[in-house]
Each structure stands twice: as C-alpha cells, then as structure tokens.
Protein backbone atom coordinates (compact mmCIF):
# COMPACT_ATOMS: atom_id res chain seq x y z
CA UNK A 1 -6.27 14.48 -15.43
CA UNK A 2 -9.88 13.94 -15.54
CA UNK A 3 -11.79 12.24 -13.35
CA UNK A 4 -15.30 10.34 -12.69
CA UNK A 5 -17.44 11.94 -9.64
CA UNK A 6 -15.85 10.64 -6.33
CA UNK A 7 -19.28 8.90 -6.26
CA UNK A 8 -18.85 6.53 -8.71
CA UNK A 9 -17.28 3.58 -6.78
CA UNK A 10 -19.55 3.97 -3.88
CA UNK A 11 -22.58 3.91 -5.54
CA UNK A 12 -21.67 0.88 -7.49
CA UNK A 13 -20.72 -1.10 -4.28
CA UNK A 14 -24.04 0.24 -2.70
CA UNK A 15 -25.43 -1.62 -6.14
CA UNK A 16 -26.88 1.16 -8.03
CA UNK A 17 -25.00 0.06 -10.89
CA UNK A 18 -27.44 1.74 -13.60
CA UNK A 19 -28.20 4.82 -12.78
CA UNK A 20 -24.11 4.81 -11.32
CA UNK A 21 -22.76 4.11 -15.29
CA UNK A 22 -25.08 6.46 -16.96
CA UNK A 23 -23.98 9.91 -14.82
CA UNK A 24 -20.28 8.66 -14.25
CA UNK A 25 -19.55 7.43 -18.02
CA UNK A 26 -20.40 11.37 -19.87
CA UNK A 27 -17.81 10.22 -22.85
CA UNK A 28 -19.03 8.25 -25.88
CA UNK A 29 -17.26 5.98 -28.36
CA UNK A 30 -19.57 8.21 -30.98
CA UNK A 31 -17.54 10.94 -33.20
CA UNK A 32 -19.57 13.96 -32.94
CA UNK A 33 -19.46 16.42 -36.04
CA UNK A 34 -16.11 17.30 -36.60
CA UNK A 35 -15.21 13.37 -36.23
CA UNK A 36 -13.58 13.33 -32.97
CA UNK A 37 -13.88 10.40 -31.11
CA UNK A 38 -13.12 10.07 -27.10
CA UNK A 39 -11.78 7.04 -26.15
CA UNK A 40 -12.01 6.19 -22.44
CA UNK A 41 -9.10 4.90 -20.38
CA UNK A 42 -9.38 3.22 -16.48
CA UNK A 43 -6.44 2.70 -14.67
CA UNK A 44 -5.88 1.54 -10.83
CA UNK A 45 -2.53 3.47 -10.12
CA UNK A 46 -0.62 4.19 -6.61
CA UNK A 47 -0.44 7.75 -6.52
CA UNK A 48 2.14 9.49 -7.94
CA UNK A 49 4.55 6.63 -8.76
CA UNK A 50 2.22 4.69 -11.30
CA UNK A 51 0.70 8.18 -12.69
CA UNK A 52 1.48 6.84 -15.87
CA UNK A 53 -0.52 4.50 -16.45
CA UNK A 54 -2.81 5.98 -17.72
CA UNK A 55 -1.17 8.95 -18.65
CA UNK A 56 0.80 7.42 -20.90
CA UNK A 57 -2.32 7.22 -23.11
CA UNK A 58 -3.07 10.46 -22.95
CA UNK A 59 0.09 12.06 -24.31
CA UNK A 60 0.24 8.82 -26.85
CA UNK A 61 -3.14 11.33 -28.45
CA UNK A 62 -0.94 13.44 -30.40
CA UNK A 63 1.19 10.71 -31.96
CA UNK A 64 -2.17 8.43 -32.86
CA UNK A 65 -3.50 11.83 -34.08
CA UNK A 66 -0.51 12.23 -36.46
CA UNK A 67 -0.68 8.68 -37.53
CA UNK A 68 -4.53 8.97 -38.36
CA UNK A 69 -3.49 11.84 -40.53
CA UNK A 70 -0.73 10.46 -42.28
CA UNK A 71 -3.25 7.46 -43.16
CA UNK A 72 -5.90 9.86 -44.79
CA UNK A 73 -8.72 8.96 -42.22
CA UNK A 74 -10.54 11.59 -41.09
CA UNK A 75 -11.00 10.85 -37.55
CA UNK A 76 -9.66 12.24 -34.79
CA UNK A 77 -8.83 10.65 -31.24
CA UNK A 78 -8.80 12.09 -27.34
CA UNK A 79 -8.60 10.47 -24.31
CA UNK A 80 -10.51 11.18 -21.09
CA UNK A 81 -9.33 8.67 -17.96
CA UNK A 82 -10.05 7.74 -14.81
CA UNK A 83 -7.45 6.57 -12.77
CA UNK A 84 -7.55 6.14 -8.72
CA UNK A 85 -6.02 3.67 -6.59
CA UNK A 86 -8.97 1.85 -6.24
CA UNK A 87 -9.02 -1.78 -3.91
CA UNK A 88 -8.47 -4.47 -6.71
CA UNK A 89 -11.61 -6.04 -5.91
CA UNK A 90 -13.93 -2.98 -6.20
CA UNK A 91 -11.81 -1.84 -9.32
CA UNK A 92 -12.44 -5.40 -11.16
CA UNK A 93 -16.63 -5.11 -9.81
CA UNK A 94 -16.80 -1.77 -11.44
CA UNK A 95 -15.92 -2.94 -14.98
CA UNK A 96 -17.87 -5.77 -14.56
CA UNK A 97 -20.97 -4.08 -13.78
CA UNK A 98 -20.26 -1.29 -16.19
CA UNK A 99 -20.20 -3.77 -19.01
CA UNK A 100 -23.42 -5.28 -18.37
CA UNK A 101 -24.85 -1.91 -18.05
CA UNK A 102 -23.18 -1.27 -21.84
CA UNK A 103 -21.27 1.68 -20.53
CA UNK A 104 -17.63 0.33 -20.16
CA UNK A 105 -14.66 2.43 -20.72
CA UNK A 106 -12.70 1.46 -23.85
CA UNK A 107 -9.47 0.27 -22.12
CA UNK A 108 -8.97 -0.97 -18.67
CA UNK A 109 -5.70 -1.97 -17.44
CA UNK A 110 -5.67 -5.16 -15.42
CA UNK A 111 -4.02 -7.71 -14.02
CA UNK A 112 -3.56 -10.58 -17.14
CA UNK A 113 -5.64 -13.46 -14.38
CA UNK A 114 -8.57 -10.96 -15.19
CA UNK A 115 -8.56 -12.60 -18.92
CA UNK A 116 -9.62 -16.09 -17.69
CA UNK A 117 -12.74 -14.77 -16.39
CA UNK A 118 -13.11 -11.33 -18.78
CA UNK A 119 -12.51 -13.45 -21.83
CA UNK A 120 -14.76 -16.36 -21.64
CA UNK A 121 -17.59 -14.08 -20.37
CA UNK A 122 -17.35 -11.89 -23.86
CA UNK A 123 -16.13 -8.22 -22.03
CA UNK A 124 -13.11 -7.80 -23.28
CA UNK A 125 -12.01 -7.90 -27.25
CA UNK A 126 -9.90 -10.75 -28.38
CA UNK A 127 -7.58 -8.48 -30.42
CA UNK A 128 -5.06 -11.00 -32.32
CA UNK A 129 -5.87 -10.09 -35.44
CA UNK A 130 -5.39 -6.63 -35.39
CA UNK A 131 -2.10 -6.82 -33.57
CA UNK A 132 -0.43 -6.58 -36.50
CA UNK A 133 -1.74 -3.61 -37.66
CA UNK A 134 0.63 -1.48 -35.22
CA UNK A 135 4.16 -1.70 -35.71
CA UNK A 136 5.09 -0.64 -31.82
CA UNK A 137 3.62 -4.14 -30.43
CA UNK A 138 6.65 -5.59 -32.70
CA UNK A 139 8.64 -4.31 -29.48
CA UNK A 140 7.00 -6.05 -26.76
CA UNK A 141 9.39 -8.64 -25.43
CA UNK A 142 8.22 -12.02 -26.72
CA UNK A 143 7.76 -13.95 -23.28
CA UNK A 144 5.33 -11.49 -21.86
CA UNK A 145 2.58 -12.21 -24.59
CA UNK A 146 2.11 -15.59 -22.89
CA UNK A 147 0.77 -13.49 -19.78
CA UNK A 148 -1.99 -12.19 -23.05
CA UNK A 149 -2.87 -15.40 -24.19
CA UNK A 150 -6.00 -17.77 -23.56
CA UNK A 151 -7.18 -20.57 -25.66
CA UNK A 152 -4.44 -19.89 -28.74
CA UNK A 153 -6.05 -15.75 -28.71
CA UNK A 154 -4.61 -12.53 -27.35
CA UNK A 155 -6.49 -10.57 -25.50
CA UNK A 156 -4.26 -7.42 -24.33
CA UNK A 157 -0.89 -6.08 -24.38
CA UNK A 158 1.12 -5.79 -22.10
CA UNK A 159 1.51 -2.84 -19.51
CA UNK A 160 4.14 -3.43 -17.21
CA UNK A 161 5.65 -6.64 -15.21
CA UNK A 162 7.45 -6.77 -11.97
CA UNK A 163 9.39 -9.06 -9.67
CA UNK A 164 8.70 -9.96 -6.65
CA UNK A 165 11.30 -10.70 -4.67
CA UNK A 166 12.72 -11.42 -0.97
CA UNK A 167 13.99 -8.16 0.90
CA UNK A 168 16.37 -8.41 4.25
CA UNK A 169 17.30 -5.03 6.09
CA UNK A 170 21.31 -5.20 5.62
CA UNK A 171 21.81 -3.29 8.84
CA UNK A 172 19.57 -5.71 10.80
CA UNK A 173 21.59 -8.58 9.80
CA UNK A 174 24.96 -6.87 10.95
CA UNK A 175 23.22 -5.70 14.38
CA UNK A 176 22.56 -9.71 14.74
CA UNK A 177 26.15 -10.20 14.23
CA UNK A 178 26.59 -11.17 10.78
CA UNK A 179 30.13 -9.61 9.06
CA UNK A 180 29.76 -7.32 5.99
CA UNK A 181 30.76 -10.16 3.60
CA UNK A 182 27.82 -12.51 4.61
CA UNK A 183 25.12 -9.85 4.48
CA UNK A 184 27.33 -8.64 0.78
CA UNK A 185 27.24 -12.26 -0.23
CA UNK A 186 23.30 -13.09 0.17
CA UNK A 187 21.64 -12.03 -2.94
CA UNK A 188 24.23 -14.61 -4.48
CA UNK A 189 23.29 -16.91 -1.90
CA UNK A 190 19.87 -16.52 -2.63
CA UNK A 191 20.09 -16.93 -6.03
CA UNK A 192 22.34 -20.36 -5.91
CA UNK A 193 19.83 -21.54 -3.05
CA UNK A 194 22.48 -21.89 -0.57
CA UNK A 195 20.51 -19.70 1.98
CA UNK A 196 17.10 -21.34 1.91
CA UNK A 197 13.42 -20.31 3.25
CA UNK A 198 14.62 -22.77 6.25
CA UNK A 199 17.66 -21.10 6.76
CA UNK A 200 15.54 -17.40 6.79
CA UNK A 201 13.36 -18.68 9.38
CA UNK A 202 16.24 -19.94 11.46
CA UNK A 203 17.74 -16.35 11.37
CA UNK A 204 14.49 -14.69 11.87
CA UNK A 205 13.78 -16.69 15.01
CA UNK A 206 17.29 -15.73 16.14
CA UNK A 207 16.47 -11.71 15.38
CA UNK A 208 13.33 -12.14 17.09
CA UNK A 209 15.09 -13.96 20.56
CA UNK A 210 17.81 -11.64 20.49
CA UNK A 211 15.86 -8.11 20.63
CA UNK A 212 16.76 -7.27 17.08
CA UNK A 213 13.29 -7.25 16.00
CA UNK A 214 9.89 -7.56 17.66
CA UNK A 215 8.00 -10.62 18.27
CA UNK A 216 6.00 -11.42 15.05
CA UNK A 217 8.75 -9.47 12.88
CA UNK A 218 10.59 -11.81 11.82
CA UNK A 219 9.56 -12.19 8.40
CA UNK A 220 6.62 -10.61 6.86
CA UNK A 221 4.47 -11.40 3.73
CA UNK A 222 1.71 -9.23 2.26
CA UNK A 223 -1.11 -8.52 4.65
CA UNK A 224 -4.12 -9.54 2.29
CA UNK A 225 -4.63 -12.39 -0.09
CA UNK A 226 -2.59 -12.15 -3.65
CA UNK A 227 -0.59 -13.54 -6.27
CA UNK A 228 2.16 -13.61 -3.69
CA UNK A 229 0.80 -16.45 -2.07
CA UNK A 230 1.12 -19.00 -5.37
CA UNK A 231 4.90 -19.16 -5.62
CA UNK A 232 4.69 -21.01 -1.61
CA UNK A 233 2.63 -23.45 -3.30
CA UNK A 234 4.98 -23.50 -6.29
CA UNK A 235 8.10 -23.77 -3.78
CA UNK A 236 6.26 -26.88 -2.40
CA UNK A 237 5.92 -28.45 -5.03
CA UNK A 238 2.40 -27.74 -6.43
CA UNK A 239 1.22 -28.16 -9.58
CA UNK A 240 -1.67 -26.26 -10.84
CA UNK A 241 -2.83 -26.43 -14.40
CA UNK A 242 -3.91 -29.81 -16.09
CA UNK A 243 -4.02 -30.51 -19.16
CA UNK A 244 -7.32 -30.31 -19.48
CA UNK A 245 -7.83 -26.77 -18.17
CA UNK A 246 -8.37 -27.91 -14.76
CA UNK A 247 -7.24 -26.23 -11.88
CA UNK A 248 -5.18 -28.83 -9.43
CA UNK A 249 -5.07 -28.40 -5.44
CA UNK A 250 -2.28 -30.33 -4.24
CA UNK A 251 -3.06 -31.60 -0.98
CA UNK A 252 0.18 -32.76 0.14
CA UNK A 253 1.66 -29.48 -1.22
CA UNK A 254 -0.82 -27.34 -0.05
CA UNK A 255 -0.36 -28.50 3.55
CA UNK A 256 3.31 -28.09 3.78
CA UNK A 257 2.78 -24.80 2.69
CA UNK A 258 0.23 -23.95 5.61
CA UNK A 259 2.78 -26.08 7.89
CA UNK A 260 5.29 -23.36 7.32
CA UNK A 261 3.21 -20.80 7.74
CA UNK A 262 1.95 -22.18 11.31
CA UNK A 263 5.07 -22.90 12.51
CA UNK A 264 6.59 -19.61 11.63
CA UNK A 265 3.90 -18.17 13.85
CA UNK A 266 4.69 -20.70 16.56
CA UNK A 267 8.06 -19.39 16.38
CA UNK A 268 7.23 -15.83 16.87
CA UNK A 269 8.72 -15.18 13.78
CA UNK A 270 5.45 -13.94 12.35
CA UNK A 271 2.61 -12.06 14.05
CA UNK A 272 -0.75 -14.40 13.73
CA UNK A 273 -2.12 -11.01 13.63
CA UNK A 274 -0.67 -9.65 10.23
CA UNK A 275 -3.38 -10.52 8.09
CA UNK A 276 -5.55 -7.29 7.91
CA UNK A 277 -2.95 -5.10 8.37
CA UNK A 278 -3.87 -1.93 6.34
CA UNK A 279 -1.17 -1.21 3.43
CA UNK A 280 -0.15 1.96 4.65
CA UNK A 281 0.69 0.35 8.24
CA UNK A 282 2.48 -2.53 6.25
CA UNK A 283 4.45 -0.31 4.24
CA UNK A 284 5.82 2.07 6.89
CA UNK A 285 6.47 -0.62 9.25
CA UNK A 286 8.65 -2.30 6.46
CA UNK A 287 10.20 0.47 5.15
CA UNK A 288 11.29 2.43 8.18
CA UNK A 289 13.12 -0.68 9.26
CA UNK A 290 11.13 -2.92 11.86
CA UNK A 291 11.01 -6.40 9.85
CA UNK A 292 13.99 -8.46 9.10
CA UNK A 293 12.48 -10.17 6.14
CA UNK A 294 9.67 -9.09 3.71
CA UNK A 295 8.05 -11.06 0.74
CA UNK A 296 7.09 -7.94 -1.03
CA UNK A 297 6.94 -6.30 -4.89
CA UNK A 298 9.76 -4.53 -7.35
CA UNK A 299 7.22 -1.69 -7.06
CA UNK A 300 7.09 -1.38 -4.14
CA UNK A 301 10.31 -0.01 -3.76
CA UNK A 302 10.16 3.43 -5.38
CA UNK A 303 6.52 3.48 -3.15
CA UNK A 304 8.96 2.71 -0.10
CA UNK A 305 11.35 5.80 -1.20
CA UNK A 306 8.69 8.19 -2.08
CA UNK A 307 6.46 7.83 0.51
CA UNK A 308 7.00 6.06 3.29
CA UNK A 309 10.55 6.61 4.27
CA UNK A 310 11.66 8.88 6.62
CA UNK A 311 15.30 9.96 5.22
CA UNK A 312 15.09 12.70 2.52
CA UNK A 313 17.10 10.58 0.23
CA UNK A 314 14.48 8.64 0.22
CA UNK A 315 16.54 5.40 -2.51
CA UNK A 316 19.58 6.09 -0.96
CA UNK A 317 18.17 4.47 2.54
CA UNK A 318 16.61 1.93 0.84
CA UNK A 319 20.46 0.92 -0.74
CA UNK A 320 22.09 1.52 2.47
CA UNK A 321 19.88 -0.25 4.60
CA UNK A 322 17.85 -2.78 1.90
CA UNK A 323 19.07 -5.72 0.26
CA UNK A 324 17.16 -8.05 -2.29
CA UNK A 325 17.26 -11.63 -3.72
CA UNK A 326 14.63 -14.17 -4.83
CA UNK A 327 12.68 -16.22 -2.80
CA UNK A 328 14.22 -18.44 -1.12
CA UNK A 329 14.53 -22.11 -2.33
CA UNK A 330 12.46 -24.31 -0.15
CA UNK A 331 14.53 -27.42 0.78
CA UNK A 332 11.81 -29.79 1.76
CA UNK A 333 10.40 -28.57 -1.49
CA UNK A 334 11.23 -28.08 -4.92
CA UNK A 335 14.47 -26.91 -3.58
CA UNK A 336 14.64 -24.12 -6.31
CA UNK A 337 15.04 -20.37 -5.67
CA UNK A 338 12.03 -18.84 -7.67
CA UNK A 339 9.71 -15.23 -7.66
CA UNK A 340 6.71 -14.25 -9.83
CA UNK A 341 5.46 -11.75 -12.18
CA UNK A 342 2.55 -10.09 -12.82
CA UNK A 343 2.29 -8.23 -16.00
CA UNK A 344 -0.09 -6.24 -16.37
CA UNK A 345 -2.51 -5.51 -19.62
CA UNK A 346 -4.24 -2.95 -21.81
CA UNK A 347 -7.23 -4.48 -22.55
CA UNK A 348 -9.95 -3.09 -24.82
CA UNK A 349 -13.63 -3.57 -23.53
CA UNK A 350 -15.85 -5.42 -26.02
CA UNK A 351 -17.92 -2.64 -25.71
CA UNK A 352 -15.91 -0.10 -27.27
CA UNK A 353 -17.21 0.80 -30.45
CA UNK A 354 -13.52 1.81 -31.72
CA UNK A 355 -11.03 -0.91 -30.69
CA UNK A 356 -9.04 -0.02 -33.76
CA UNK A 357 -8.63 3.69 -32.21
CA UNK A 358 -7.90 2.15 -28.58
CA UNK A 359 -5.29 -0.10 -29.88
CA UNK A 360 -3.62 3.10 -31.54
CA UNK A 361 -3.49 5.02 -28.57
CA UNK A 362 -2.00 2.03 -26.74
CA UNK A 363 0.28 1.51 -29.20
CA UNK A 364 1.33 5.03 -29.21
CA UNK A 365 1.78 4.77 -25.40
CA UNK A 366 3.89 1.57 -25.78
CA UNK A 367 6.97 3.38 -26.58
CA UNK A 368 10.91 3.35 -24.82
CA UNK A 369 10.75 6.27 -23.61
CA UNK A 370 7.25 6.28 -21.93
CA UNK A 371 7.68 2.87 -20.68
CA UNK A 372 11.05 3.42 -19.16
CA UNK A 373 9.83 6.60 -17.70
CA UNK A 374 7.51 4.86 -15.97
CA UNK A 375 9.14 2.41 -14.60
CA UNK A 376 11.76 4.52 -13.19
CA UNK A 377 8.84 6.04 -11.38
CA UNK A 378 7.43 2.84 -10.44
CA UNK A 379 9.56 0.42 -9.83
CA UNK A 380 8.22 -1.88 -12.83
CA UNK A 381 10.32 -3.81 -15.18
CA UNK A 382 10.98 -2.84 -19.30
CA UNK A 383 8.31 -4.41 -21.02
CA UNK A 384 9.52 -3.80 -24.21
CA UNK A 385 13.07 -5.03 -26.20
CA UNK A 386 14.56 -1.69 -26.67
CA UNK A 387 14.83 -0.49 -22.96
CA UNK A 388 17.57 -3.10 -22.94
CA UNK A 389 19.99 -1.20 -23.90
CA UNK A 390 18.28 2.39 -23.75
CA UNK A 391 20.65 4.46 -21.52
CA UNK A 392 17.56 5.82 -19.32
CA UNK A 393 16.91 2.08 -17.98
CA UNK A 394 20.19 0.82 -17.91
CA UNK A 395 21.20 3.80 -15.45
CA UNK A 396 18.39 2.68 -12.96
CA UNK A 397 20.79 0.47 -10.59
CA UNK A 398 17.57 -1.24 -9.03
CA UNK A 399 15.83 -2.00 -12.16
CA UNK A 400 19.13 -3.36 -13.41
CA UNK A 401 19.79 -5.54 -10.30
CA UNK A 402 16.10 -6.62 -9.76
CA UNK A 403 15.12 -7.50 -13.70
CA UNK A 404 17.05 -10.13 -13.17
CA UNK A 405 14.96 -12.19 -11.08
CA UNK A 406 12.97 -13.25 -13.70
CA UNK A 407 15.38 -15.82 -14.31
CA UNK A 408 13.28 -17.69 -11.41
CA UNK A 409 9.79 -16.53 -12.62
CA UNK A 410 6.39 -17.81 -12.49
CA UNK A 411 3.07 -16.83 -13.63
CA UNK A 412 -0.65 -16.90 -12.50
CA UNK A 413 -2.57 -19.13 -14.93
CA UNK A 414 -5.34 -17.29 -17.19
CA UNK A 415 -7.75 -19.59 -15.86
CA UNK A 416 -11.49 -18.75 -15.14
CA UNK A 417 -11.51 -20.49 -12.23
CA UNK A 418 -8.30 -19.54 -10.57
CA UNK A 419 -10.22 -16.65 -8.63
CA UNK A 420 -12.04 -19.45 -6.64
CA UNK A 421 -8.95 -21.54 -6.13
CA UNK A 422 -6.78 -18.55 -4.77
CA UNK A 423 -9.67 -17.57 -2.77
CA UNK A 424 -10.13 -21.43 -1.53
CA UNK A 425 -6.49 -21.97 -1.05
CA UNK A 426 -5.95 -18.26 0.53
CA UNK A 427 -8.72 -19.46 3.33
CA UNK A 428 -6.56 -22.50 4.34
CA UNK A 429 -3.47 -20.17 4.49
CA UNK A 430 -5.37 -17.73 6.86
CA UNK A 431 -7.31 -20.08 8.92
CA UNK A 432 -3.64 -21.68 10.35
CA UNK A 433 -2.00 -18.52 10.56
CA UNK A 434 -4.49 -17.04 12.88
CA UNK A 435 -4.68 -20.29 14.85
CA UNK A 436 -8.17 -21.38 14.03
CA UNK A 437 -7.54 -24.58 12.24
CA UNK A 438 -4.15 -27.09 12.19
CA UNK A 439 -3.14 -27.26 8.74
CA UNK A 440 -4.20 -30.52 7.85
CA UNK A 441 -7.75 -29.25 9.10
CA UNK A 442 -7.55 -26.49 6.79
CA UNK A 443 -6.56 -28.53 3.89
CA UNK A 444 -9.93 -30.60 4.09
CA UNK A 445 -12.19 -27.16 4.54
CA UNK A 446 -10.60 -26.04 1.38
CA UNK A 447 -10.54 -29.60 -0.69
CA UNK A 448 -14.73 -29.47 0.32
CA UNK A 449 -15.22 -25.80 -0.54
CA UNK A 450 -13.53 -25.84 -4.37
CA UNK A 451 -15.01 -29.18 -4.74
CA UNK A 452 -18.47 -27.15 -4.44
CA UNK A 453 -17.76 -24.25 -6.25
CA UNK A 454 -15.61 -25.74 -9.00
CA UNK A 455 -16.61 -29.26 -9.05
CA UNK A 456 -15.14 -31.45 -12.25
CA UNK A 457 -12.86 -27.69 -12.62
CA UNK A 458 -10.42 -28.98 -9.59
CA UNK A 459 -8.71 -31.99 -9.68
CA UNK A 460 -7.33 -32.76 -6.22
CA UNK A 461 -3.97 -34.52 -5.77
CA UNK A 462 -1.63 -35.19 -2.71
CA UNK A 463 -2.78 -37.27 0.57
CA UNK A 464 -3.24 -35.25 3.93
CA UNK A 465 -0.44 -35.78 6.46
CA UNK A 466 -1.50 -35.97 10.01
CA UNK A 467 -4.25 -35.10 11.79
C-alpha cells in the first residue's frame, strides 16, 4: 500500500495547501513513454476492516489491464492510493483544497451528501454517459443509484451501504429481569413497532435505577454530529426536501426531537456529557458491555469484534451478548420503525485527465467477490445483485440478519445545503443535551442561524411549543 507523507493532512489544515499538493500528489494522470498511466485512488478506511476500499482498486489493475488489451488500446493502467482513517471533515477539506490547487487524486470515495456540494461546485465528473460503457455497473442494485443522482445526472457509483440500526446487550436485559423469550422476541418487536423509542427509554431508566447500568448509560447515540441524527427528525415527523430544492426545518418536529433528547438526560438515561466522547472510548465502552442501548452502524460491528472486544472470539460475544433491530418507532411521532443508509461512492475528480481509465478500474473493483469480501470484513451491506445469492454472503449470519433493515430505510438528501442544515440542526440537538438551552430555546437559535446562512434555501415549518 502506498502512501502520501504523514505530512500531508497537517500541512493542509495548517493551510499550506499549495506547496502541501505539489510534494504529496508525485503521480500524474500523464502516460509516460511506454503509455502507462497512474491513476490515483483516496480512500478514508478504519483500519484493517475497510482495507478494501481502496484496495479493491488496486487488484481491479490487472483485470482493467486485460480489458485494455483485449480492446486494442495501447494504454496501460496502475494505481497508487492513499488511504488513512482520516476525520471526515479533514478528509472532505483535503480534496477540496487539492482540487483548487489542480492536483486532485482521480477517485475519492465519499459519502454520496458530498455530491450536493462536489457537484454543483464542478470537482467531481458527472459520469452518466459513460456508465454504460462498463458492463459490471449493470450489477449494481437499482435503488442505490438514487444515493448517485443529482439534478437527473450520476455522479458516482456506488461503494458500499450500511444499516444503521438499534443494538440492546441481550444479557443486560435478562440481568434486569426480562425471560429469554422477551429479549428472543425484540428484534420482531422492533420491527412491528410494538416496542417503541418510549418503551426503550422506559427500560433504560429502569436499568439505570436498578444498578444494571451506570447513570448516563442508558442508551447511547454517536458521540459527534452525523447522519445518525436525521432519522430522529424523520421519526418525528420531519420533512426535509421541497419541491423546490429547498431544505425544510420543521420546527414543531425539530423540537420534539430535542425534547427527547433533554428528557432522556433528565432521566439519567443519557450522560449530558457524551458528546465529545472520543470514538475509541465510545466503542470500547459499547462493546465490552456497559450501555444497554446503542444507536450505532452495521459496520461497526465487525470494528466491535476485531478490535475492541475483549473475548478472543471476538463475533461470537457480540451474538451471545448483542442483539439488533431497527430504530425504534416513535409513538408521538410517525409511529414507524425506520434506520438509514449511507452508501458510499467512487467518484472521479473532474480533474482527472483519464475518467474513462478510473471508471475501468472501478468497474473492475465492483465485482461479487471483492465486494462481498469486503463486506464480510466490514460489516457493509452487498451493493451489488449477485451477492444475493452468492454463497460467500449468504453464509455471513449478520449480514443476512441486518440487510434486512433496509426495509425501514432512509437517505440523506444530495443537497448543497444540507451541510449547513445538519450543522444548524446538530447545534440545537447539542445545546439541550448539555443543558445550555431548553429545547424550544434551541429551536429559535437554529431557525435564526440557517435563516442567515441559507436564507430563501430553508423553508421553515412547524410552530414552537412552549417556552
């Protein structure tokens, strides 16, 4: 695996973007005499578990190398990468500032939100039309190029996808005195919305007062802002896209969600001090055990077993010990059970001087068998039609059991403005949970502050409640 110099990312947040691109980006879209051309891959991967990535590109080489043959062109391909588990916000700064530099790597793999902004500033390649060139993309499961698409164009193809789904520690529930069949029977509950996000509160406050958990472990969501944080909007009721392309803040919505929130810390069910909570902390306390109820990832899992469990068996614990469902239905909300993915995209930078050759290599990448090798490694879902029945998958008992949450799924729009929404919205969230506004409060400092950064791009529905 090759990489940039380690000081690529910290020069670029220091800001010396120019003189950062032109030492860290040695590799150039140019064939050099004997016609080889070197295509340049970035990839934010968790170590090990989401390796492939970007590796997946670089042993799809050989294959686009054989097809380039076959076609009588003379070029040749290879792949140099730089993968790292950079902090999503850094990562998506780096390309950015690479591009306007003009030294961009070829592909980056993103989340599909990125397109919203990527696409309407001209960075990435609108690739539609030469979809059809490569037969693999025939594969991809039809639903999951919506997650591509902006303004009637595709714009990238698709990585992997995920649920995200509830998770309740099994053995917690029996220590609190529920029988085998009741803690056996709630993923159906879940699913059917007889066991609702009331109803996991209520037994999280009753963990919490009987010494089965620790104050503030109750229930647990992630500890920084994310994607997570839509489907509580979603639960309440929210509505988010207009018609017109506007983004929509639901007040009324909006506040029931940071109502929950609130009261969940006024419960002790949650710790008002969760937010900020490094991953690694977050992880180990969740996987070892010490929460009752987690909002977390389908990945996540196979991070859990690899590295941060204690038991050798690492999966094995996680079945004993780890059960799964969707989110709960929200009763004084939509009243519907419901999760979300997040595919994720191979997107060719409008830079790249061979999108023809970086579409090959993905292509070659987007295969069965390299797909369902990596999500058995990483806890992702099959992207693609054939892992359906492809014995490698369908073995995977998790994978089997957790694909089919996306009966309840939702997605992030591909809206350029949803970055300052989530952020807007995210500050409400935060502000109650840590005690420093009530959440009708809240909902007026975030109503003022995406009126002023997106102005006629929010509408604002709803009526505050309260005071």
């Amino acid at each position: 695996m090759k990489h940039r110099p380690t000081r690529f990312r910290a020069l670029i947040l220091l800001g010396i973007v120019f003189a950062l691109v032109a030492a860290a980006c040695t590799s150039s879209d140019t064939p050099d005499d004997s016609g080889l051309i070197t295509i340049v891959a970035r990839c934010k991967a968790a170590p090990n578990v989401e390796d492939g990535r970007c590796n997946n590109l670089l042993r799809g080489v050989v294959a686009a190398n054989a097809q380039l043959a076959a076609d009588g062109d003379d070029r040749r391909v290879e792949v140099q990468i730089i993968q790292d588990n950079a902090d999503w916000g850094d990562y998506r700064t780096e390309f950015e500032l690479a591009s306007s530099a003009g030294e961009a790597p070829d592909i980056i793999v993103s989340g599909h939100e990125d397109i919203g902004v990527w696409a309407t500033s001209g960075i990435i390649t609108d690739v539609t039309d030469l979809l059809g060139d490569y037969p693999e993309f025939d594969d991809v499961t039809p639903s999951l190029w919506a997650s591509t698409e902006l303004n009637g164009k595709r714009w990238g193809v698709p990585q992997d996808a995920e649920a995200r789904p509830l998770y309740f520690r099994k053995d917690l529930l029996l220590e609190l005195g529920w029988t085998q069949a009741e803690v056996d029977s709630l993923p159906a509950d879940l699913a059917s919305g007889a066991f609702t996000w009331e109803d996991m509160l209520d037994t999280a406050e009753a963990a919490v007062a009987a010494g089965v958990v620790d104050e503030g472990n109750g229930w647990w969501h992630r500890p920084v802002n994310g994607n997570d944080f839509l489907y509580y909007y979603y639960s309440a009721g929210g509505e988010l896209l207009d018609d017109s392309g506007a983004l929509i803040y639901d007040q009324a919505a909006a506040q029931q969600v940071y109502e929950l929130v609130g009261g969940a810390v006024d419960r002790g069910i949650l710790s008002n001090t969760l937010l900020g909570t490094s991953w690694a902390d977050w992880n180990s306390t969740v996987a070892n055990g010490n929460v009752l109820f987690v909002f977390g990832g389908s990945w996540q899992w196979s991070d859990w077993a690899v590295n941060y469990v204690v038991d050798p068996d690492g999966e094995q614990y996680l079945f004993d010990n780890l059960g799964f469902g969707p989110i709960p239905a929200l009763a004084a909300g939509t009243n519907e059970p419901t999760t979300l993915t997040h595919p994720l995209l191979y997107m060719v930078s409008s830079g790249s001087e061979n999108p023809d050759l970086a579409l090959m290599v993905i292509s070659k990448a987007t295969t069965k068998e390299l797909n369902t090798e990596y999500a058995l490694a990483s806890g992702h879902l099959a992207i693609l039609t054939s892992q359906a029945d492809y014995e490698p998958y369908t073995s995977s008992v998790f994978l089997s059991e957790v694909g089919a949450l996306l009966e309840f799924t939702t997605f992030v729009p591909n809206s350029p403005f949803f970055s300052a929404w989530s952020e807007g919205y995210f500050l409400g969230l935060s502000a109650v949970e840590s005690g420093d506004l009530t959440p009708a409060e809240a909902v007026q400092v975030v109503v003022d502050q995406l009126q002023n950064e997106l102005g006629e791009n929010v509408i604002i529905t709803g009526i505050i409640t309260g005071g």
